[in-house]
C-alpha atoms as a PDB file:
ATOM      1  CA  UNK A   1     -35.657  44.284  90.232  1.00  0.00           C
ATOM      2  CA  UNK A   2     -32.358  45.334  89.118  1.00  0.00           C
ATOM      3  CA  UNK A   3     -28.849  44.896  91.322  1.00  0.00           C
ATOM      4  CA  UNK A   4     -27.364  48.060  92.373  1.00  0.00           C
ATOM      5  CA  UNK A   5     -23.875  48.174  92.180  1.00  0.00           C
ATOM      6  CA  UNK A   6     -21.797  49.515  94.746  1.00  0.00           C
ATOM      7  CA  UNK A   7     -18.098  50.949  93.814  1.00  0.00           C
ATOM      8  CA  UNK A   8     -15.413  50.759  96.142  1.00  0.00           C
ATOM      9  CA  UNK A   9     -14.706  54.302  97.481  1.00  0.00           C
ATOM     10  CA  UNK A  10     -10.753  55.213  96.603  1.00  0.00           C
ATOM     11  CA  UNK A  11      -9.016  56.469  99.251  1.00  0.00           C
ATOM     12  CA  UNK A  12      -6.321  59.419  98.206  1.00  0.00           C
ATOM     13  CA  UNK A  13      -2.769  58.917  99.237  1.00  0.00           C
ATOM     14  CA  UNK A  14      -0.974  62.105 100.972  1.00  0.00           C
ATOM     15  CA  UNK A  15       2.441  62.304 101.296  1.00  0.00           C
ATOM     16  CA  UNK A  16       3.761  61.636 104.590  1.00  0.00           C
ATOM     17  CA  UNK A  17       4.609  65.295 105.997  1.00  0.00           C
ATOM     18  CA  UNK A  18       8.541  65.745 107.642  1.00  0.00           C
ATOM     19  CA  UNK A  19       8.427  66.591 111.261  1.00  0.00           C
ATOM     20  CA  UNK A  20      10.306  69.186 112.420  1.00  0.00           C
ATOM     21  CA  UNK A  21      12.494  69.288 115.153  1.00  0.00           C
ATOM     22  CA  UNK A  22      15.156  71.720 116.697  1.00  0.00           C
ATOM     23  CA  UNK A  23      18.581  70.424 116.371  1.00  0.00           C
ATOM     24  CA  UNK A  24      21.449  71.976 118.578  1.00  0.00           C
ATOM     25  CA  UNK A  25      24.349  73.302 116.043  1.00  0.00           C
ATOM     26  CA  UNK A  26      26.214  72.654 119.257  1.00  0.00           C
ATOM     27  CA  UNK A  27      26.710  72.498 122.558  1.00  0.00           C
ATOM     28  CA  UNK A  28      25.542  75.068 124.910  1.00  0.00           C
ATOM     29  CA  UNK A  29      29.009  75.872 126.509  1.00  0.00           C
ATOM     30  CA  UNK A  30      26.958  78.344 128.929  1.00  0.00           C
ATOM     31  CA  UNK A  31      23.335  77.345 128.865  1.00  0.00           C
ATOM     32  CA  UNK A  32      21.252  79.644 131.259  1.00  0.00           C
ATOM     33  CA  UNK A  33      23.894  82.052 130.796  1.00  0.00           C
ATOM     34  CA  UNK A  34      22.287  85.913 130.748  1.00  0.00           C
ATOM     35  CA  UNK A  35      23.300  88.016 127.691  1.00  0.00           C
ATOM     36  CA  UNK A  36      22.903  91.807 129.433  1.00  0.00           C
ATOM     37  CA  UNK A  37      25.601  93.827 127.245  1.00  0.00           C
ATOM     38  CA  UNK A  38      27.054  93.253 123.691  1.00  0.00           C
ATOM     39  CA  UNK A  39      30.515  91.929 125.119  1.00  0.00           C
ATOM     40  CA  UNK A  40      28.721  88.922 126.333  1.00  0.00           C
ATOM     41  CA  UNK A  41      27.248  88.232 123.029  1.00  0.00           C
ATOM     42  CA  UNK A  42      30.888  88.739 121.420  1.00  0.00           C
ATOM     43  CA  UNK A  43      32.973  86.667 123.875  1.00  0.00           C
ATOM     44  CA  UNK A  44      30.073  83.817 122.985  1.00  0.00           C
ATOM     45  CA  UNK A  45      31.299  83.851 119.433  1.00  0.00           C
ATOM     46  CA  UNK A  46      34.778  84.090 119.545  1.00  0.00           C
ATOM     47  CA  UNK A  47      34.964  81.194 117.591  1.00  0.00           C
ATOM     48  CA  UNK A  48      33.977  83.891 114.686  1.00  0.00           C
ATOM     49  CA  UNK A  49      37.554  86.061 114.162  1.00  0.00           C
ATOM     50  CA  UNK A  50      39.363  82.962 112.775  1.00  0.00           C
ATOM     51  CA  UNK A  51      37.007  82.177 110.025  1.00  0.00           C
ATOM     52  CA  UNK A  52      38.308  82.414 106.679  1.00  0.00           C
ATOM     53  CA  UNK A  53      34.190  83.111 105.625  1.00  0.00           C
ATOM     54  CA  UNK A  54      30.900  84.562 106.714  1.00  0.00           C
ATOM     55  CA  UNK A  55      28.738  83.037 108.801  1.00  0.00           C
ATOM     56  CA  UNK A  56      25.492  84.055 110.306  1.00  0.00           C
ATOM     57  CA  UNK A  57      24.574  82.884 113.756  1.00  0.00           C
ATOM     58  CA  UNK A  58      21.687  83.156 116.154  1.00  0.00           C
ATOM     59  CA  UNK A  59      21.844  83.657 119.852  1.00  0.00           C
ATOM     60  CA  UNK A  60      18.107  82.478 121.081  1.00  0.00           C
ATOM     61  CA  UNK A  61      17.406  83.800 124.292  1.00  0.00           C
ATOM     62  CA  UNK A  62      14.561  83.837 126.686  1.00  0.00           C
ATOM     63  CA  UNK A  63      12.463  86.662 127.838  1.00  0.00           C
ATOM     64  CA  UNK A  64      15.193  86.732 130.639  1.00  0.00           C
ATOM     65  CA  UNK A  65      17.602  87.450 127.923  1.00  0.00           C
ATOM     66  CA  UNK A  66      19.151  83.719 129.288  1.00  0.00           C
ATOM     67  CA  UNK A  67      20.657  81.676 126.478  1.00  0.00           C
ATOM     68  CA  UNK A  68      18.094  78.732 125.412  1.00  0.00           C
ATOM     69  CA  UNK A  69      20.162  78.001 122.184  1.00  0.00           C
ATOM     70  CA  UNK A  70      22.013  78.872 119.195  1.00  0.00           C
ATOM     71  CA  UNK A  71      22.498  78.276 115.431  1.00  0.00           C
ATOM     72  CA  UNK A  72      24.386  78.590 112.386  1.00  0.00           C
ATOM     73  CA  UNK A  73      22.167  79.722 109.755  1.00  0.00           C
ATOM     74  CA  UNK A  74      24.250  79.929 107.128  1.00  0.00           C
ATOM     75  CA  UNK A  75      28.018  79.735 105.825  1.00  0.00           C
ATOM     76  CA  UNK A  76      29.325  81.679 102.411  1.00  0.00           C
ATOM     77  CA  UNK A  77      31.778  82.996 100.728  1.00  0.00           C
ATOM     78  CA  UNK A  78      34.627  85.136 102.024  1.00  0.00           C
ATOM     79  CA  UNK A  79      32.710  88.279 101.470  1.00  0.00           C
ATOM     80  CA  UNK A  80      28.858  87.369 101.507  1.00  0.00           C
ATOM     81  CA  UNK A  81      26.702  84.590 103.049  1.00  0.00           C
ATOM     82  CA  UNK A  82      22.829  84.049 101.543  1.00  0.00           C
ATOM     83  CA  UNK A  83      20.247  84.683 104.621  1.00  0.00           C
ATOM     84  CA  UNK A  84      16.478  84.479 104.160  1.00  0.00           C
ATOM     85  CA  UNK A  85      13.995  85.651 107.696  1.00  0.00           C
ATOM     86  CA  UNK A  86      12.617  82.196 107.038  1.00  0.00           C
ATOM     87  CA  UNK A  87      14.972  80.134 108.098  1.00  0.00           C
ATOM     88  CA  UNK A  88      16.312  82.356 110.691  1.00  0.00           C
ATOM     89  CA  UNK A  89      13.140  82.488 112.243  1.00  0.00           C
ATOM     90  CA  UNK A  90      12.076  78.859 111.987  1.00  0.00           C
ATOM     91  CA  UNK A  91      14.277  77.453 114.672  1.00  0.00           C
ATOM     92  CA  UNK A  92      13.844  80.544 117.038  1.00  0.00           C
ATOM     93  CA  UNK A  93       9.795  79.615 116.747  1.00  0.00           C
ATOM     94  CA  UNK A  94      10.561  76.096 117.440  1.00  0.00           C
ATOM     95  CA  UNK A  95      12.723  76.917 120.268  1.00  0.00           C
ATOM     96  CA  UNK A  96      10.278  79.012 121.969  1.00  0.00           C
ATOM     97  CA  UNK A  97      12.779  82.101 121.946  1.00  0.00           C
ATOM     98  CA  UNK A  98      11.742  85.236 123.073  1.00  0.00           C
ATOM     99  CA  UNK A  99      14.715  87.264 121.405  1.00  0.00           C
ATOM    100  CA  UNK A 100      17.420  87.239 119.297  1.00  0.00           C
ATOM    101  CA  UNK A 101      20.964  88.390 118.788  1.00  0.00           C
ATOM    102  CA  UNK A 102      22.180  88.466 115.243  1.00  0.00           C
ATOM    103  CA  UNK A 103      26.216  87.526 114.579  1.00  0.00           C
ATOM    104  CA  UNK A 104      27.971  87.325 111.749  1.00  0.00           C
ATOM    105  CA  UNK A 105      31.561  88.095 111.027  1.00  0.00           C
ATOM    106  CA  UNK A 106      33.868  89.789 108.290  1.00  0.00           C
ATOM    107  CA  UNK A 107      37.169  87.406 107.103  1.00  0.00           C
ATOM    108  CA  UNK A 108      38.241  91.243 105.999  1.00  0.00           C
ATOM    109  CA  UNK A 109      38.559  92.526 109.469  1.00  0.00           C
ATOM    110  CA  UNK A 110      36.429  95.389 108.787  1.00  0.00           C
ATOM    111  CA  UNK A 111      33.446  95.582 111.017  1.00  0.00           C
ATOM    112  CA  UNK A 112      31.803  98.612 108.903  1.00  0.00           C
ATOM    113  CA  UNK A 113      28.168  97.544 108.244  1.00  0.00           C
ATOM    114  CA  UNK A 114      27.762  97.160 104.398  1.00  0.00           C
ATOM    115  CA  UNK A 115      24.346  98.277 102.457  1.00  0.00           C
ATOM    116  CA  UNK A 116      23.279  94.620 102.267  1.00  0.00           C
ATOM    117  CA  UNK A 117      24.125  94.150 106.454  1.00  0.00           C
ATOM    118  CA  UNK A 118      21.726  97.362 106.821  1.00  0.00           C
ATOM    119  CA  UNK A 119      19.249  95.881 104.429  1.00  0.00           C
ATOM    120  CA  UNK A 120      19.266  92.126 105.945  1.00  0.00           C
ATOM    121  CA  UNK A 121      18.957  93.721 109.564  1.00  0.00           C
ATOM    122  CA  UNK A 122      16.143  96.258 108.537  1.00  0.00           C
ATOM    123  CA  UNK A 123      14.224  92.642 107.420  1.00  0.00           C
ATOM    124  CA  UNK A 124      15.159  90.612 110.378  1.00  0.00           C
ATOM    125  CA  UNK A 125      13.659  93.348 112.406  1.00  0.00           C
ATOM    126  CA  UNK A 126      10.370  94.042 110.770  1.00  0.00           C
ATOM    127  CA  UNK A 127      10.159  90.094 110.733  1.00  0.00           C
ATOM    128  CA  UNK A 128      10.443  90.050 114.323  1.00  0.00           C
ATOM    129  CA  UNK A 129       8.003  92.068 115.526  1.00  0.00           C
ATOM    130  CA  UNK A 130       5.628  90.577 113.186  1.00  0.00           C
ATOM    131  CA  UNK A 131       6.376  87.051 115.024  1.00  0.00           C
ATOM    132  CA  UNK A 132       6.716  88.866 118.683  1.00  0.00           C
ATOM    133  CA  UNK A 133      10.585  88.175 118.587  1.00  0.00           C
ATOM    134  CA  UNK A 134      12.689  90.711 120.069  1.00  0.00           C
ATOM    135  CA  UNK A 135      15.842  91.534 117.404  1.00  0.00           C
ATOM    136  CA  UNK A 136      17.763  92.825 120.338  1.00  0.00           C
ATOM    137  CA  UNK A 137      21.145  93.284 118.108  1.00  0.00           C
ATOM    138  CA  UNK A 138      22.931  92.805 115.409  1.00  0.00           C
ATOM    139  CA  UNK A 139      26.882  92.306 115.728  1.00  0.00           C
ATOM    140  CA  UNK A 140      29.418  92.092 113.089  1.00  0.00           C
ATOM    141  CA  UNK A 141      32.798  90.786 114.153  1.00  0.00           C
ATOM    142  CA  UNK A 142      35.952  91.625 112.331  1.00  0.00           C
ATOM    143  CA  UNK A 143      39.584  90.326 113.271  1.00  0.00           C
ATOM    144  CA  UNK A 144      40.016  90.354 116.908  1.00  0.00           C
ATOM    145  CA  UNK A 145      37.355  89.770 119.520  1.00  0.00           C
ATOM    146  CA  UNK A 146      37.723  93.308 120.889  1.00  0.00           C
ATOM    147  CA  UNK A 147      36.834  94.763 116.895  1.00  0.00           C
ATOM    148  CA  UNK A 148      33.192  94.493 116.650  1.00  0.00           C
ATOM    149  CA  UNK A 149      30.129  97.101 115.647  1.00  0.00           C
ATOM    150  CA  UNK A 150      27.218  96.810 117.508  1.00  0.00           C
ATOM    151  CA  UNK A 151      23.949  97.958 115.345  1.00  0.00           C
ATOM    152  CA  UNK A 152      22.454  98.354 118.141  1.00  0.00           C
ATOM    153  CA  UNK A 153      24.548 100.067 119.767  1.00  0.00           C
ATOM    154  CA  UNK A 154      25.165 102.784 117.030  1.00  0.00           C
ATOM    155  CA  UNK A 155      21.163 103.362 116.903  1.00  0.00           C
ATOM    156  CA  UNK A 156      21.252 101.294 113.175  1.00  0.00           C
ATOM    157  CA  UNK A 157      19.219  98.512 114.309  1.00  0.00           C
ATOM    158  CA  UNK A 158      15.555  98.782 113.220  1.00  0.00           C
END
């Protein structure tokens, strides 16, 4: 009778897969705080007029509209800053937010939205309510706190 020969079975090896985690981009100076009118929003990021680039932020908010958290998403040049939906909308998931206020600011003082602001905000939105995210504005702050345009509130925002 003839032996049979087994063969070891070979086990594949996967790449161990990153976890993800939310990360504060800092401290919650108000958490809990409720974000009811644009001015809130603005006095949050006052922080904003003295930058000498863009930034984007992200105010994630409960379906209170209460602040759970908020983030940089990115930092460019003095007259543009690369944004892509996903990773604006990968730390809002991860935070559980229910909506979102968009911030960034112009070093040039003027708050006029440009084509690509219109653009970016058009695909934020539409991104949003394909996740069940609220975009509930989109504010662009120039040189003061008290120069600002609210998207939202001149009807621009979806």
């Amino acid at each position: 009778m003839a032996e049979k020969t087994v063969t070891p079975v070979e086990r594949k090896r996967y790449p161990t897969l990153p976890r993800l985690r939310v990360t504060r981009a800092g401290k919650i100076s108000e958490p809990g705080a409720v974000y009811a009118s644009t001015a809130l929003a603005v006095a949050h990021a006052r922080k904003m007029v003295r930058l000498d680039r863009e930034e984007f932020w992200c105010l994630h908010l409960d379906a209170k509209n209460r602040l759970v958290g908020y983030e940089v998403i990115a930092m460019g040049s003095m007259t543009a800053a690369i944004i892509h939906p996903r990773e604006v909308f990968k730390g809002l998931i991860l935070n559980s937010a229910a909506s979102v206020i968009f911030l960034h600011n112009h070093p040039s003082g003027d708050t006029t939205p440009s084509g690509e602001d219109l653009a970016l905000t058009k695909r934020l939105y539409e991104a949003g309510e394909l996740l069940g995210i609220r975009v509930l504005d989109h504010i662009i702050i120039g040189d003061s706190i008290r120069n600002f345009c609210s998207l939202a509130d001149k009807g621009l925002l979806s």
